[in-house]
Protein backbone atom coordinates (compact mmCIF):
# COMPACT_ATOMS: atom_id res chain seq x y z
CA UNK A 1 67.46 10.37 -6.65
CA UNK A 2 65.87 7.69 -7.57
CA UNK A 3 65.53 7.90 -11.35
CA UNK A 4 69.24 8.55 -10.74
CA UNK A 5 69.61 4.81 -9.19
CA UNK A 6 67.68 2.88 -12.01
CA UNK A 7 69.84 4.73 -14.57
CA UNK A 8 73.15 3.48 -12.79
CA UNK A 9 71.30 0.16 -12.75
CA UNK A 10 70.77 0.40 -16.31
CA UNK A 11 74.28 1.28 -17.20
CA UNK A 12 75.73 -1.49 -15.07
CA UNK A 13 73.78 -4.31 -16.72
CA UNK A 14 74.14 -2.75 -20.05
CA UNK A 15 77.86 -3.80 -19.14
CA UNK A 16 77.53 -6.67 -18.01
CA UNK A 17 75.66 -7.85 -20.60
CA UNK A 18 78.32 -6.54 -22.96
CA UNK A 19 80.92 -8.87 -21.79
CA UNK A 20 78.65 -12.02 -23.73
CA UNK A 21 79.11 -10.00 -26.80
CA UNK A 22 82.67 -9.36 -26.21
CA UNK A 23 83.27 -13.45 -25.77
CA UNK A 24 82.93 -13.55 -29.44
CA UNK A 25 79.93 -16.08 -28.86
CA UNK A 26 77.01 -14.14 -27.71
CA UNK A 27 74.11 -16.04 -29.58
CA UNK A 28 75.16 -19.20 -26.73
CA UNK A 29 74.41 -17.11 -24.10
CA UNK A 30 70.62 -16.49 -25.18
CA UNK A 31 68.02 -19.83 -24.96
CA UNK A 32 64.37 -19.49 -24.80
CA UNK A 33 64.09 -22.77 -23.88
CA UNK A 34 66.64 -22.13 -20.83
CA UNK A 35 64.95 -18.95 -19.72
CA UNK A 36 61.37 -20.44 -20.28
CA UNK A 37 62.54 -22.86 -17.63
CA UNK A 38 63.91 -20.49 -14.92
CA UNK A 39 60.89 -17.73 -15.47
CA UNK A 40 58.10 -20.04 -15.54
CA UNK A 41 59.26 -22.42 -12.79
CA UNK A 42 60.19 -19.38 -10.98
CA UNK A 43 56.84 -17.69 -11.28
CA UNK A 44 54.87 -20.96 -11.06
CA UNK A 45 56.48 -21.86 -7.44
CA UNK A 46 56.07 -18.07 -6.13
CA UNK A 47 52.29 -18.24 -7.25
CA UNK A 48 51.21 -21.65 -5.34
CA UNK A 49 53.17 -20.20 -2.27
CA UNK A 50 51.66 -16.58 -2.32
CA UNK A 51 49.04 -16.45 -4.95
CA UNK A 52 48.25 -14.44 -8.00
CA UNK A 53 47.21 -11.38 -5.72
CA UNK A 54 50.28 -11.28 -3.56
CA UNK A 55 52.50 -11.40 -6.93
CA UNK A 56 50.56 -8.28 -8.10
CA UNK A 57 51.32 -6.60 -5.12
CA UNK A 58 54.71 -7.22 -4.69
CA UNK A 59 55.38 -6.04 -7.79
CA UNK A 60 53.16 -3.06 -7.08
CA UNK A 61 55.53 -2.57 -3.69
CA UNK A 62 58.17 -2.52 -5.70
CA UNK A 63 57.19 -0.31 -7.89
CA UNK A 64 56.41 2.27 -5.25
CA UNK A 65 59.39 1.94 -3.69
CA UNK A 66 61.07 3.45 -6.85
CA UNK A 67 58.33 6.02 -7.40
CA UNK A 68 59.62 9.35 -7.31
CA UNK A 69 55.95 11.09 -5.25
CA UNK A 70 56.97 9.86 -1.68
CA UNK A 71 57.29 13.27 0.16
CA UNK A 72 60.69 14.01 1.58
CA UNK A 73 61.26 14.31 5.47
CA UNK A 74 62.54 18.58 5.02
CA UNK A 75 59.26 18.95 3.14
CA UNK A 76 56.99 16.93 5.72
CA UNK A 77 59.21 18.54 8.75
CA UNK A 78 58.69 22.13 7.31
CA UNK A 79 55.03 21.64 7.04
CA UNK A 80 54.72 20.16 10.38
CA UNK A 81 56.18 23.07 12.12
CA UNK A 82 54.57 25.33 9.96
CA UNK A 83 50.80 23.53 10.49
CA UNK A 84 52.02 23.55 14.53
CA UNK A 85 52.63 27.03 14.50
CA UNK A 86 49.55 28.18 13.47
CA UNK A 87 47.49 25.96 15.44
CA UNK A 88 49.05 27.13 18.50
CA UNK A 89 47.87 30.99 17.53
CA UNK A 90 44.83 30.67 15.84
CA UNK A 91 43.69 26.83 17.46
CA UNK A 92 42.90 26.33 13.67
CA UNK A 93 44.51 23.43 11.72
CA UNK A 94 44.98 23.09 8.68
CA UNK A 95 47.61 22.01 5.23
CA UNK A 96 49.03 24.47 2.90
CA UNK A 97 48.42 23.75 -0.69
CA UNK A 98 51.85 23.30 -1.62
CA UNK A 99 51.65 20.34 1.05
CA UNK A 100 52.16 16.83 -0.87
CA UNK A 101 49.30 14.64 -0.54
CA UNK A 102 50.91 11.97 2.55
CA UNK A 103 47.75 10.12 3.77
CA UNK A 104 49.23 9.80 7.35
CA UNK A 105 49.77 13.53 7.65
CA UNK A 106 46.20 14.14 6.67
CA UNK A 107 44.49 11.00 8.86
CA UNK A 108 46.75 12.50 12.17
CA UNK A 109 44.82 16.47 11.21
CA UNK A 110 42.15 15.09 11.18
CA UNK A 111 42.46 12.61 14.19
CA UNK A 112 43.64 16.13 15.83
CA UNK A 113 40.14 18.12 14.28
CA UNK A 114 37.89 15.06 15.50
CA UNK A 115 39.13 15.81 19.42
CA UNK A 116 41.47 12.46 19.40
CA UNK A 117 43.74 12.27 23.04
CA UNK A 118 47.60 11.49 22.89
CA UNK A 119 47.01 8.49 23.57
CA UNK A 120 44.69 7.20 21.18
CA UNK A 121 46.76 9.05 18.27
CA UNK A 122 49.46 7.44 19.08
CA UNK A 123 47.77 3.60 19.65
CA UNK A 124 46.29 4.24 16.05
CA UNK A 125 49.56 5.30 15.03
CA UNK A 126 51.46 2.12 16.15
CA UNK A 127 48.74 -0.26 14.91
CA UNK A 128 48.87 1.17 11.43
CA UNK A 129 52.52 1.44 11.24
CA UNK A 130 52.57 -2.35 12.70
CA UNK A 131 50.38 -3.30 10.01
CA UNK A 132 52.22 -1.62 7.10
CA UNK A 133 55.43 -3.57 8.49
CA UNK A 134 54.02 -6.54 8.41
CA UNK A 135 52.39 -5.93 4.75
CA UNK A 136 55.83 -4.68 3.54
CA UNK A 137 57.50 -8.00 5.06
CA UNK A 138 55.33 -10.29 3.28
CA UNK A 139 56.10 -8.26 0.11
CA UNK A 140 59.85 -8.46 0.49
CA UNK A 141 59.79 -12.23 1.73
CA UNK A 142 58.17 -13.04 -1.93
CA UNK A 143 61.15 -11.31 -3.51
CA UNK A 144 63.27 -13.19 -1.64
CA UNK A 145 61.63 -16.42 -2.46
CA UNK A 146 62.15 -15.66 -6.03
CA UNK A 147 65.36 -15.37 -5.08
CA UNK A 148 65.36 -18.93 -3.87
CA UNK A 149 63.63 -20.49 -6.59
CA UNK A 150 65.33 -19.14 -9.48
CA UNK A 151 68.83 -21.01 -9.12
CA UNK A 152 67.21 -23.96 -8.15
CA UNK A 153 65.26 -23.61 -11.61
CA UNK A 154 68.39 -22.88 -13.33
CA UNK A 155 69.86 -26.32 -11.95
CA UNK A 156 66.79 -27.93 -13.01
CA UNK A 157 67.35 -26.55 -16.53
CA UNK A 158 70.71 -27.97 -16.69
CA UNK A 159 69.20 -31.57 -15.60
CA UNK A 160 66.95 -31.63 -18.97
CA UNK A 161 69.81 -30.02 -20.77
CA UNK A 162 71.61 -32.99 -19.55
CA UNK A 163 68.94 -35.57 -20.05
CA UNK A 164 68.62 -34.48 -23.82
CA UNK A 165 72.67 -34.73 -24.68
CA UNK A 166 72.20 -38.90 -23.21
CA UNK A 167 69.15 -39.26 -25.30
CA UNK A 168 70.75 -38.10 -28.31
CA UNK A 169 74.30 -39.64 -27.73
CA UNK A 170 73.81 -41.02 -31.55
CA UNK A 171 72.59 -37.59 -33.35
CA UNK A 172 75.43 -34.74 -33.00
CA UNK A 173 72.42 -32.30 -33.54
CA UNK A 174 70.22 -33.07 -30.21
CA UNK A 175 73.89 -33.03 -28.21
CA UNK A 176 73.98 -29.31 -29.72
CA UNK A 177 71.04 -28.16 -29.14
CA UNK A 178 70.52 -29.42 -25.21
CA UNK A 179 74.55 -28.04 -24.66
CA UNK A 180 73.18 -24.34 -24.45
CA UNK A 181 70.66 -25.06 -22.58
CA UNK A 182 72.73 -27.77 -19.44
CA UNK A 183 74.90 -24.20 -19.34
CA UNK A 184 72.92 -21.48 -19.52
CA UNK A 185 70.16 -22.09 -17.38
CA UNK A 186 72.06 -22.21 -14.01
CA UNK A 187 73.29 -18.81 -15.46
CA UNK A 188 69.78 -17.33 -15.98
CA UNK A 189 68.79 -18.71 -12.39
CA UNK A 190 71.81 -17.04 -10.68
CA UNK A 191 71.64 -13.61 -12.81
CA UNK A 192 67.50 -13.37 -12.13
CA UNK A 193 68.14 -14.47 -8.45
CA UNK A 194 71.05 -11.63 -7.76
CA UNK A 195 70.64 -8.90 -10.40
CA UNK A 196 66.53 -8.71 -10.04
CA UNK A 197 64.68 -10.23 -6.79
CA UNK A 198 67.04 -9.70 -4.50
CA UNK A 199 67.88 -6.10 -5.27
CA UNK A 200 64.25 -5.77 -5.14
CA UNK A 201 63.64 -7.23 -1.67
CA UNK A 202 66.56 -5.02 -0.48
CA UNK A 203 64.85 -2.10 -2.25
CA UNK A 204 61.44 -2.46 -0.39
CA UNK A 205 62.90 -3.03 3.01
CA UNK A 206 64.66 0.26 2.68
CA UNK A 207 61.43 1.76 1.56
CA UNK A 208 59.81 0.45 4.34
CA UNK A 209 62.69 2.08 7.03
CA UNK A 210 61.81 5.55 4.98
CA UNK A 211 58.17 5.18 5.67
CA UNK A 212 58.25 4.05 8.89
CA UNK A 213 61.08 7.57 9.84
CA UNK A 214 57.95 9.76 7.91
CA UNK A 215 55.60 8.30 10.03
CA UNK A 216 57.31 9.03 13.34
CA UNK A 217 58.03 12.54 12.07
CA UNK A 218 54.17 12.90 11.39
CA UNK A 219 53.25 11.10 14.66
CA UNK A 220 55.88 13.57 16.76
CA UNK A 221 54.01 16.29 15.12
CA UNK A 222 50.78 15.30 16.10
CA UNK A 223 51.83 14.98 19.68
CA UNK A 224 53.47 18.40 19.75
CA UNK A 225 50.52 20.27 18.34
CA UNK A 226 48.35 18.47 21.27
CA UNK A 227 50.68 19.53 23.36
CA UNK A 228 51.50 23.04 22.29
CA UNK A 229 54.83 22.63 22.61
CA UNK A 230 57.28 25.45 22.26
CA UNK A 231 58.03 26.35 18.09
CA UNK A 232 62.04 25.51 18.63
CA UNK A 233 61.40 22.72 20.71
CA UNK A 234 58.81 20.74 18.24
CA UNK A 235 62.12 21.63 15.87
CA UNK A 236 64.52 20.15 17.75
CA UNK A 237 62.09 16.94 18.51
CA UNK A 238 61.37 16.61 15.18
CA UNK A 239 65.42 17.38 13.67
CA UNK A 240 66.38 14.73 16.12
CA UNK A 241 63.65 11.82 14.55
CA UNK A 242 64.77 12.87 11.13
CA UNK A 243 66.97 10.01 9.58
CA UNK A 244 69.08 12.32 7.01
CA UNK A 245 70.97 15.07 8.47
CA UNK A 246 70.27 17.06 4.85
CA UNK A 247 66.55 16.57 6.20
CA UNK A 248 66.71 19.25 9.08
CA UNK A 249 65.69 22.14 9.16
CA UNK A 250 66.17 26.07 10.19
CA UNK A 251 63.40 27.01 12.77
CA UNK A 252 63.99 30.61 12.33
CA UNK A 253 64.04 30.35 8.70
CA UNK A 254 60.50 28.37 8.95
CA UNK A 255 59.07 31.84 10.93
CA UNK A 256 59.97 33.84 8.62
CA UNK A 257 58.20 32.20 5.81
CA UNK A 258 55.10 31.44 7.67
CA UNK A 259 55.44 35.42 8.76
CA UNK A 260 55.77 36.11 5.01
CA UNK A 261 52.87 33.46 3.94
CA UNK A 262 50.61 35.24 6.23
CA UNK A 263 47.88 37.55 4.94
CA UNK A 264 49.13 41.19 5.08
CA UNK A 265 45.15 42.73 6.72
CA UNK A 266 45.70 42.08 9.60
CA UNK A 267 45.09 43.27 13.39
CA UNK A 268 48.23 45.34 15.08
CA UNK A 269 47.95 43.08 17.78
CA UNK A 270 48.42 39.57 15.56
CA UNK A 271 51.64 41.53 14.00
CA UNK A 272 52.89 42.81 17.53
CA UNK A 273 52.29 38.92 18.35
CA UNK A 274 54.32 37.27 15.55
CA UNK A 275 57.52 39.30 15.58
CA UNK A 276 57.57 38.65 19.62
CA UNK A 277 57.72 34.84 18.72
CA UNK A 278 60.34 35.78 16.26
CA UNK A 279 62.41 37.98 18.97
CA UNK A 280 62.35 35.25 21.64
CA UNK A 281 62.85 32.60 19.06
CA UNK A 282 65.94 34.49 17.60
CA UNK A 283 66.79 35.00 21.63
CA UNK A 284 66.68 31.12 22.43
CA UNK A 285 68.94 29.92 19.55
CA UNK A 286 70.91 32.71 20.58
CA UNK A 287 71.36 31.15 24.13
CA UNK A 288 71.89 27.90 22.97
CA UNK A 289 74.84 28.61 20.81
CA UNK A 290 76.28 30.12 23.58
């Protein structure tokens, strides 16, 4: 999905950048000195606000937020069920392989192994989730910044552009050369500002919203495996904290997997045991459809 969105991002400002070449007049458009202005003044007023270290990271946030390894919330639901099922029958926790490596899934296991109350899961849980907001925030505040700074920038390229065409009212080549740059500047600033940094800031604030619904799913796992609650219960719970309605999932599909996935020696009474759950599992839905 989203290698899908930087490729329509691609194609749309392949496009717009066609319609400079289609004015007959392209070579106007480009200006180092013009874009030397707006990057560097850009960059140089986002670094004495932030500092070289938040720059890196914002970048790095935004990088992330178009990474394709975040887990998916059917993936992290599925494995939270199945992880909650099998604690409840064998009091043993513990992640399949296939599981994705999600650092907040693994901390709450092993919050859950270490004898951690409800309460205290969830406290850590809020403080960590506060502190990735706030982390996030400053990250998408920088972007916006940029945002700021770049049209300004462009304006202030369009002042020297200006400035050079009065100095060089006698000499038709100095009026030439500082034209380009009075007119394209502002366009670099506004094109940077609205095609770049602000799609950017947008980008890691939805990113943020997607972590923070994984982390509630993880967190309403946690609590459900303290509190053994019922299989089709911890579904419904965690169905109803999922943000995508493609995200939920099939309880009595997830039994019969885990009942597949388990090892086939085993004691008559463990096999008596699991297709019971299964027969009163099938028996609930059953009731509720009615």
């Amino acid at each position: 999905m989203k290698s899908r969105t930087l490729i329509a991002a691609a194609i749309c400002f392949i496009g717009f950048s066609c319609v400079f070449f289609f004015s007959g007049q392209a070579s106007i458009y480009f200006n180092a000195t013009a874009m030397l202005v707006v990057v560097f003044g850009t960059l140089g007023s986002v670094v004495l606000g932030s500092g070289p270290e938040g720059v890196r990271q914002a970048w790095r946030s935004a990088g992330a937020a178009y990474s394709e390894k975040n887990i998916s919330e059917q993936i992290l639901v599925k494995e939270l069920l199945r992880t909650a099922h099998v604690y409840k029958r064998t009091g043993r926790i513990n992640l399949s392989e296939e599981t994705p490596h999600y650092p907040p899934l693994i901390h709450g296991v092993e919050m859950i192994e270490d004898g951690y109350t409800e309460m205290e899961i969830r406290e850590i849980f809020q403080a960590e989730a506060k502190a990735f907001v706030q982390h996030r925030e400053e990250m998408e505040r920088i972007f916006r910044n940029m945002a700021t700074y770049a049209p300004s920038f462009g304006v202030a390229g369009s002042v020297i552009g200006l400035v050079g065409m009065l100095v060089g009212l006698g000499d038709t080549s100095l009026i030439l050369r500082s034209i380009p740059v009075t007119l394209v500047s502002t366009l670099y600033g506004i094109v940077l500002a609205n095609f770049l940094f602000l799609p950017l800031a947008e980008k890691i604030r939805e990113s943020t919203r997607g972590e923070l619904a994984l982390r509630r799913l993880v967190l309403g796992g946690m609590v459900g495996m303290i509190r053994s609650t019922d299989f089709l219960k911890l579904q419904t719970m965690l169905n109803a904290i999922t943000t995508k309605r493609e995200a939920q999932v099939d309880g009595l599909q997830i039994l019969r997997e885990i009942k597949a996935g388990l090892p086939h020696k085993r004691s008559k009474a463990n096999s008596a045991a699991t297709h019971l759950d299964l027969a009163n599992a099938i028996k609930r839905t059953c009731r509720v459809e009615r």
